[in-house]
Protein backbone atom coordinates (compact mmCIF):
# COMPACT_ATOMS: atom_id res chain seq x y z
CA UNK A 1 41.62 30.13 -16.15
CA UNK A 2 41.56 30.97 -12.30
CA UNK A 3 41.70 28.72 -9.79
CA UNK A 4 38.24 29.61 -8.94
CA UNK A 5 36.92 28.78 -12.19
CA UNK A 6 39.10 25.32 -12.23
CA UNK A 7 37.72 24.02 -9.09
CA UNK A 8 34.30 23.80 -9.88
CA UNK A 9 35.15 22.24 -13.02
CA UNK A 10 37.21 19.69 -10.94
CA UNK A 11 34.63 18.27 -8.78
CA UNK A 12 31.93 18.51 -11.30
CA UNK A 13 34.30 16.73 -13.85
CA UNK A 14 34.16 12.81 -12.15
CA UNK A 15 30.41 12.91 -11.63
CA UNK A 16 29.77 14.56 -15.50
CA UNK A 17 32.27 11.49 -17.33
CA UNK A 18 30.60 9.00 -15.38
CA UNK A 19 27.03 10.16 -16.33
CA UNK A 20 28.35 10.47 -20.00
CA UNK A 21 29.58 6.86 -19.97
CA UNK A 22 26.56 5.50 -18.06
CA UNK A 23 23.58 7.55 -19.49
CA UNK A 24 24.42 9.16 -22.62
CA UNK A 25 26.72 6.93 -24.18
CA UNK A 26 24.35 3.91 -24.14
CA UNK A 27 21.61 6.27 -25.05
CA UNK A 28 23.27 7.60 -28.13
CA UNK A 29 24.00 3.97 -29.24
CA UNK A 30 20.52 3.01 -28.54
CA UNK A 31 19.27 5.64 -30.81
CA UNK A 32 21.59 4.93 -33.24
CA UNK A 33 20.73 1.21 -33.28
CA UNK A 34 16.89 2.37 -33.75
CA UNK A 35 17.47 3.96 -36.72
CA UNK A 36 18.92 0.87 -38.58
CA UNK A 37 17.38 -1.99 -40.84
CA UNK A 38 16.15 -5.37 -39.74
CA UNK A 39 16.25 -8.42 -42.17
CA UNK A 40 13.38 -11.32 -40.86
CA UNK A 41 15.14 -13.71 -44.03
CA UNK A 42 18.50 -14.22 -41.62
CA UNK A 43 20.57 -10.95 -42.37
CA UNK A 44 19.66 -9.82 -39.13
CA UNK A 45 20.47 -6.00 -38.72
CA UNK A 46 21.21 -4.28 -41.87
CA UNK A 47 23.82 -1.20 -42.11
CA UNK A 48 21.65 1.49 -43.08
CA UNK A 49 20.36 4.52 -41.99
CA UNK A 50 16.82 5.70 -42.00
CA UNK A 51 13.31 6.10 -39.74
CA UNK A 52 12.06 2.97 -41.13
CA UNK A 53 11.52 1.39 -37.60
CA UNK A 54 9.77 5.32 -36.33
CA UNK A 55 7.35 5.34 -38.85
CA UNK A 56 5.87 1.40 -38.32
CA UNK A 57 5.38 2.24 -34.98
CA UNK A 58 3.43 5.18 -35.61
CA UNK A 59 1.22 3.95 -38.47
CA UNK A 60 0.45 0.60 -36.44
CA UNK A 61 -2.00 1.04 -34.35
CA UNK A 62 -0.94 -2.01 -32.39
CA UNK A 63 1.82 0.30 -31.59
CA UNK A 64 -0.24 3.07 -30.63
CA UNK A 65 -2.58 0.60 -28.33
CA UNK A 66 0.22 -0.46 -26.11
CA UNK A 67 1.30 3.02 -25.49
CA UNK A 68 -1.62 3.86 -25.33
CA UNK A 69 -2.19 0.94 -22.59
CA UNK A 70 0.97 1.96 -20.90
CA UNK A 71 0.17 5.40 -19.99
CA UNK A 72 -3.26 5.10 -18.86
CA UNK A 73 -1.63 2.00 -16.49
CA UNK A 74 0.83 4.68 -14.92
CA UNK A 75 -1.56 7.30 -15.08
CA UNK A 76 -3.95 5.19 -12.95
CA UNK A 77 -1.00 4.30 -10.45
CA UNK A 78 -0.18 7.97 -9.97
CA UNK A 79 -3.41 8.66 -8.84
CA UNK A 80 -3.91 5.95 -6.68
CA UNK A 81 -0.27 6.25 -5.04
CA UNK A 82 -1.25 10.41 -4.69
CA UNK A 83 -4.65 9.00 -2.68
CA UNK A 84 -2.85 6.71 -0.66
CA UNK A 85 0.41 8.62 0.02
CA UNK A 86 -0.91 11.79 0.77
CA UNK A 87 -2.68 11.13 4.06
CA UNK A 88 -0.57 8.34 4.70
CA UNK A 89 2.61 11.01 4.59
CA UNK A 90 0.43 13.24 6.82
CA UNK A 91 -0.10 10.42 9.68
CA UNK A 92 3.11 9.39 9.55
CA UNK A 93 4.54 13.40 10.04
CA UNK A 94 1.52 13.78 13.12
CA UNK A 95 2.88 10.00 15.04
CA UNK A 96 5.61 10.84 17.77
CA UNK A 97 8.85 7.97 18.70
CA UNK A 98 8.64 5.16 18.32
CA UNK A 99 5.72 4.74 16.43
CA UNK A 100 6.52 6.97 13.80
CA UNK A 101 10.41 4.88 13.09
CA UNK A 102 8.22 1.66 13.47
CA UNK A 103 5.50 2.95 10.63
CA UNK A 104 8.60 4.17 8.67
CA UNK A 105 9.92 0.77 8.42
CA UNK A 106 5.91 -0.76 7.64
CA UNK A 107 5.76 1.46 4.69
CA UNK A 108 9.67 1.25 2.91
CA UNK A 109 9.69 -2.32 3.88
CA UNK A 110 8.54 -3.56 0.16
CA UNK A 111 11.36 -1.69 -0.86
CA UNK A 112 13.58 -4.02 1.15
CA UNK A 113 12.24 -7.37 -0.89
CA UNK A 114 13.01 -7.76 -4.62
CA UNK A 115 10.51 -6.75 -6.82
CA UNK A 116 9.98 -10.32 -8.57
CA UNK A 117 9.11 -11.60 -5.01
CA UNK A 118 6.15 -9.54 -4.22
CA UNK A 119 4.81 -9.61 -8.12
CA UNK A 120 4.64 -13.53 -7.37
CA UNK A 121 2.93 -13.16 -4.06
CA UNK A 122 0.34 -10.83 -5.96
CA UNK A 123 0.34 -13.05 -8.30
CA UNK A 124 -0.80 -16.04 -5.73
CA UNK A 125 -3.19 -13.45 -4.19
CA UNK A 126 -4.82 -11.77 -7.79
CA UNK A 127 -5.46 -15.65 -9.23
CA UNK A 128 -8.28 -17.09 -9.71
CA UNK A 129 -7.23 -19.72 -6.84
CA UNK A 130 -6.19 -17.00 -4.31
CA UNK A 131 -6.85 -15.78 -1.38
CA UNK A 132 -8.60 -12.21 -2.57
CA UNK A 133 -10.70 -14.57 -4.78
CA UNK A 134 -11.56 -17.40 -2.12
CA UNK A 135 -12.45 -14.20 0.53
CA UNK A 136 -14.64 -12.39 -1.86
CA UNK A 137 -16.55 -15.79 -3.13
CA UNK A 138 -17.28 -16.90 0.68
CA UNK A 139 -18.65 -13.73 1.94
CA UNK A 140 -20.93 -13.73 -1.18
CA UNK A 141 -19.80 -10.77 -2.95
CA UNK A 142 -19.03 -12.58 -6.10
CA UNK A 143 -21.29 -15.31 -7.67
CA UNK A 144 -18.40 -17.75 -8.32
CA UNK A 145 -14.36 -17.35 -8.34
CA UNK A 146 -12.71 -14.22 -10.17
CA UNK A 147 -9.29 -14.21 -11.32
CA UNK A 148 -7.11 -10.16 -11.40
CA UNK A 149 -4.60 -11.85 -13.26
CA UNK A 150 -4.00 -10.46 -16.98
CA UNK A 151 -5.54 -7.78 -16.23
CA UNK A 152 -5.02 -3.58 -16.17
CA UNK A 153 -6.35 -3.86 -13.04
CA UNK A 154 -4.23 -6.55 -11.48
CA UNK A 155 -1.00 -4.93 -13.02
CA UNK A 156 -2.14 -0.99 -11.28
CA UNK A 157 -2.86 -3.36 -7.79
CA UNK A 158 0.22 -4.63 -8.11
CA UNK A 159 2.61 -1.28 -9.34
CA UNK A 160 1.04 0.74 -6.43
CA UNK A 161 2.24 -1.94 -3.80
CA UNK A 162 5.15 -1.59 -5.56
CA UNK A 163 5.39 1.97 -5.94
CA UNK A 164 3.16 3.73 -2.76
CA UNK A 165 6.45 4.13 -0.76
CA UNK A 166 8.28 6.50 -2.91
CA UNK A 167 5.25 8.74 -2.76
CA UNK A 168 4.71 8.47 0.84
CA UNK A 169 8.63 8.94 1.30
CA UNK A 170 8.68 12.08 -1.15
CA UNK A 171 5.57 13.73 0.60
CA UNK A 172 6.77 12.94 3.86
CA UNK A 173 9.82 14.85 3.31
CA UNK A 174 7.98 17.80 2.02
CA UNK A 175 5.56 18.42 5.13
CA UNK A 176 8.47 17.63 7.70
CA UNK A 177 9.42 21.25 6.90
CA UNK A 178 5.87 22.51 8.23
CA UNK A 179 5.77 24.18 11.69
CA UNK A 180 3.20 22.21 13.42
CA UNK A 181 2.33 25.96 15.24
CA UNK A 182 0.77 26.92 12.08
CA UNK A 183 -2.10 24.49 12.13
CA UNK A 184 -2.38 25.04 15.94
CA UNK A 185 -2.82 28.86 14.83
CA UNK A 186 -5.54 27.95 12.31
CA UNK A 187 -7.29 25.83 14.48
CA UNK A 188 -7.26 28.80 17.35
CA UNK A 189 -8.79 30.93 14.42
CA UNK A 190 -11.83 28.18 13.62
CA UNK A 191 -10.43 27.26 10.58
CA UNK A 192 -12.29 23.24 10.07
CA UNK A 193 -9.57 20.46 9.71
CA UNK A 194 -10.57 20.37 5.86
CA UNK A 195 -10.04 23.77 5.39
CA UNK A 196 -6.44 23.24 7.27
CA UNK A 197 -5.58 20.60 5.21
CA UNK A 198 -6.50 22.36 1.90
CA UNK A 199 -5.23 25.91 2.88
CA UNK A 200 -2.08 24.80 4.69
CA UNK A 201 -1.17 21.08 4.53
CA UNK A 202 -1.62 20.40 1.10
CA UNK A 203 0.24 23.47 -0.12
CA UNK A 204 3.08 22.49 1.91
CA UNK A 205 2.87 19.03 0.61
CA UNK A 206 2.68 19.87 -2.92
CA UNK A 207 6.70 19.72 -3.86
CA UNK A 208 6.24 16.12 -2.38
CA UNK A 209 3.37 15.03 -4.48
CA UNK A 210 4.98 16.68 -7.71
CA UNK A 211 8.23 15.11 -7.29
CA UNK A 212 6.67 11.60 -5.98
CA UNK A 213 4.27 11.66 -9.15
CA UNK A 214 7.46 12.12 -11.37
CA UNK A 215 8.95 8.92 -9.63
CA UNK A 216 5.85 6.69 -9.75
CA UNK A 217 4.82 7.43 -12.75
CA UNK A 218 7.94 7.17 -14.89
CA UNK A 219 8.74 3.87 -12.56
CA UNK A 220 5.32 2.70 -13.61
CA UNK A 221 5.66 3.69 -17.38
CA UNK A 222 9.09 1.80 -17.42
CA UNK A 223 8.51 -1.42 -14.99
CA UNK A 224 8.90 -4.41 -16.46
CA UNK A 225 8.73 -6.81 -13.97
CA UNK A 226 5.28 -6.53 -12.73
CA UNK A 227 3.54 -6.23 -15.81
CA UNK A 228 5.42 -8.92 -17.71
CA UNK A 229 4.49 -11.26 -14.12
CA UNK A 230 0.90 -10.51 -13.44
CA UNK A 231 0.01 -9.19 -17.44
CA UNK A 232 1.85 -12.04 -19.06
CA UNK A 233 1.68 -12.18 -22.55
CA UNK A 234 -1.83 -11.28 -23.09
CA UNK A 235 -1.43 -7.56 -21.64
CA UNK A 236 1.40 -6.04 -23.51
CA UNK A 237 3.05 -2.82 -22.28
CA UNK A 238 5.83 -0.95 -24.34
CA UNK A 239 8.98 -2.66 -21.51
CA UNK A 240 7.47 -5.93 -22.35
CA UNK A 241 7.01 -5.12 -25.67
CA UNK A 242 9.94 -4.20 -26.56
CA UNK A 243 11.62 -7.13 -24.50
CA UNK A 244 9.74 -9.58 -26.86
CA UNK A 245 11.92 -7.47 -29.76
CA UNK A 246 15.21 -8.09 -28.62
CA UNK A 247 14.70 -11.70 -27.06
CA UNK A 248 11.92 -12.95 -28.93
CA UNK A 249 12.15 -12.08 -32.54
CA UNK A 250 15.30 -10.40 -32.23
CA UNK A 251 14.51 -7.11 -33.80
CA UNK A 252 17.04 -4.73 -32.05
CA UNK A 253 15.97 -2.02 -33.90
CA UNK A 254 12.59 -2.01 -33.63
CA UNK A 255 12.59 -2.50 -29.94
CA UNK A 256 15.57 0.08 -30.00
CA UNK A 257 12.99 2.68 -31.20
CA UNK A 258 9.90 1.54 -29.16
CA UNK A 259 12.52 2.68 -25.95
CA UNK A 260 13.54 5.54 -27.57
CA UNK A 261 9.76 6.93 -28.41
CA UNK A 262 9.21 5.37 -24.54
CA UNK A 263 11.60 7.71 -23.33
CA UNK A 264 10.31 10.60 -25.07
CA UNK A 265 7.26 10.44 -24.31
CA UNK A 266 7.62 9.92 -20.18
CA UNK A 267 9.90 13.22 -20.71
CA UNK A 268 7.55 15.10 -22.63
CA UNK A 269 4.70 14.25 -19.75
CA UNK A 270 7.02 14.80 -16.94
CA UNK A 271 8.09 18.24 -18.32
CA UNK A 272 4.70 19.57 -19.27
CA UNK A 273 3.12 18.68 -16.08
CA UNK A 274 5.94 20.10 -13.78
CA UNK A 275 5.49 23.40 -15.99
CA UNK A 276 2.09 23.20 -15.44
CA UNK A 277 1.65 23.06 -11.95
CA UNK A 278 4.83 25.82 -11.35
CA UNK A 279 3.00 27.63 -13.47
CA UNK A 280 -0.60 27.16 -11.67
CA UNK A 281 1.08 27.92 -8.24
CA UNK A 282 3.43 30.89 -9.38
CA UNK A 283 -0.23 32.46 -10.05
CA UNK A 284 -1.77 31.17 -6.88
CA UNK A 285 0.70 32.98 -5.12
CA UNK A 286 1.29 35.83 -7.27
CA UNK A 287 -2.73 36.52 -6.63
């Protein structure tokens, strides 16, 4: 081997061991821990080998309701972080200094708090008790007090505050690369600010809002911290779900296998809809 070929391998070689001892390792004895026997009676995990744990999940349809519950939660959260982020990204790219570093900060600065901190404030806010509650009760929009919490829709409030700022960051990014000339020339042509925003903007922007939907909605599918806070126990998703496995009743290898099929499955959607909207713009622009 040349020392061209041997270099490459030499700074790739650190980063690849540490992602097999980080990622894959723990993976592969996940996986292997799904695919073992549980004994309720007090033998605990049993030393056998077989797809026991795959096929309750998928003939239960408990099983398939939480997933099912999961997906359309992060589904709904990708959406609303696209509707939010999108024009959000595109003020933020149009402000000059020092508005735009100040606005910067506004938007990353839930990122800066933990997590568990601003569940409980939306948590004090989504109650029946709180503030959103109190306002909408006063103004006489609501016949008596409401409470978000428990709730699909107080869990999606609550992931896109959590989750808005890697969309706005990850379309942001994208449309810093557009010459601002461009809509100047459109707009010296008559183009209508709608049809600049469709025709240029929002082809620019679409990397952004393809790689920000990956983030927030495999963050979203996986977040455990927010759901378990304002769903509690009465709105299971499959993080919480298959917390209550290990900790709770102590079934490793079911809850091994509901992360497993978890896994898969955010993936499978990731892949499929990257290839699918390559695939839609590769004929855009081959047309």
């Amino acid at each position: 081997m040349t020392a061209a070929q041997r270099n490459p391998l030499v700074l790739v070689g650190p980063a690849a061991l540490l992602f097999l001892g980080v990622v894959v390792t723990p993976l592969g004895m996940t996986l292997l821990l799904s695919l073992h026997g549980w004994d309720s009676s007090g033998a605990g995990i049993l030393p056998i080998i077989s797809a026991r744990n795959y096929i309750e999940i998928f003939s239960d349809g408990f099983f398939a309701e939480v997933f099912l519950r999961t997906f359309r939660i992060s589904l709904w959260v990708t959406v609303i972080c696209v509707l939010i982020g999108v024009p959000e990204a595109y003020i933020l790219r149009r402000m000059r200094e020092p508005w735009r570093s100040i606005f910067v900060l506004v938007v990353i600065g839930p990122l800066l708090l933990s997590v568990v901190a601003r569940t409980l404030g939306w948590a004090l806010l989504l109650g029946g008790n709180g503030l959103i509650s109190k306002a909408l009760h006063a103004s006489g929009l609501t016949s008596r007090p409401f409470s978000l919490m428990f709730t699909e829709a107080g869990v999606i409030i609550a992931l896109v505050h959590v989750l808005v700022p890697f969309m706005v960051l990850s379309v942001w990014a994208s449309l810093s690369r557009m010459d601002k000339l461009v809509e100047r020339a459109a707009q010296s042509l008559g183009a209508s600010p709608f049809t600049i925003f469709r025709r240029i903007v929002l082809p620019q922007a679409m990397p952004g809002i393809l790689s920000g939907s990956i983030i927030v909605f495999s963050l979203a599918a996986s977040a455990f911290a927010t759901p378990a806070i304002i769903g509690g126990r009465r709105l299971k998703v499959v993080a919480t779900l298959a917390y209550d496995e290990f900790l709770n009743t102590l079934n490793w290898p079911l809850g091994a296998a509901l992360a497993i099929i978890l896994l898969v499955g955010i993936f499978a959607i990731v892949v499929g809809w990257n290839r699918m909207v390559e695939r839609r713009y590769a004929q855009v622009f081959a047309a």
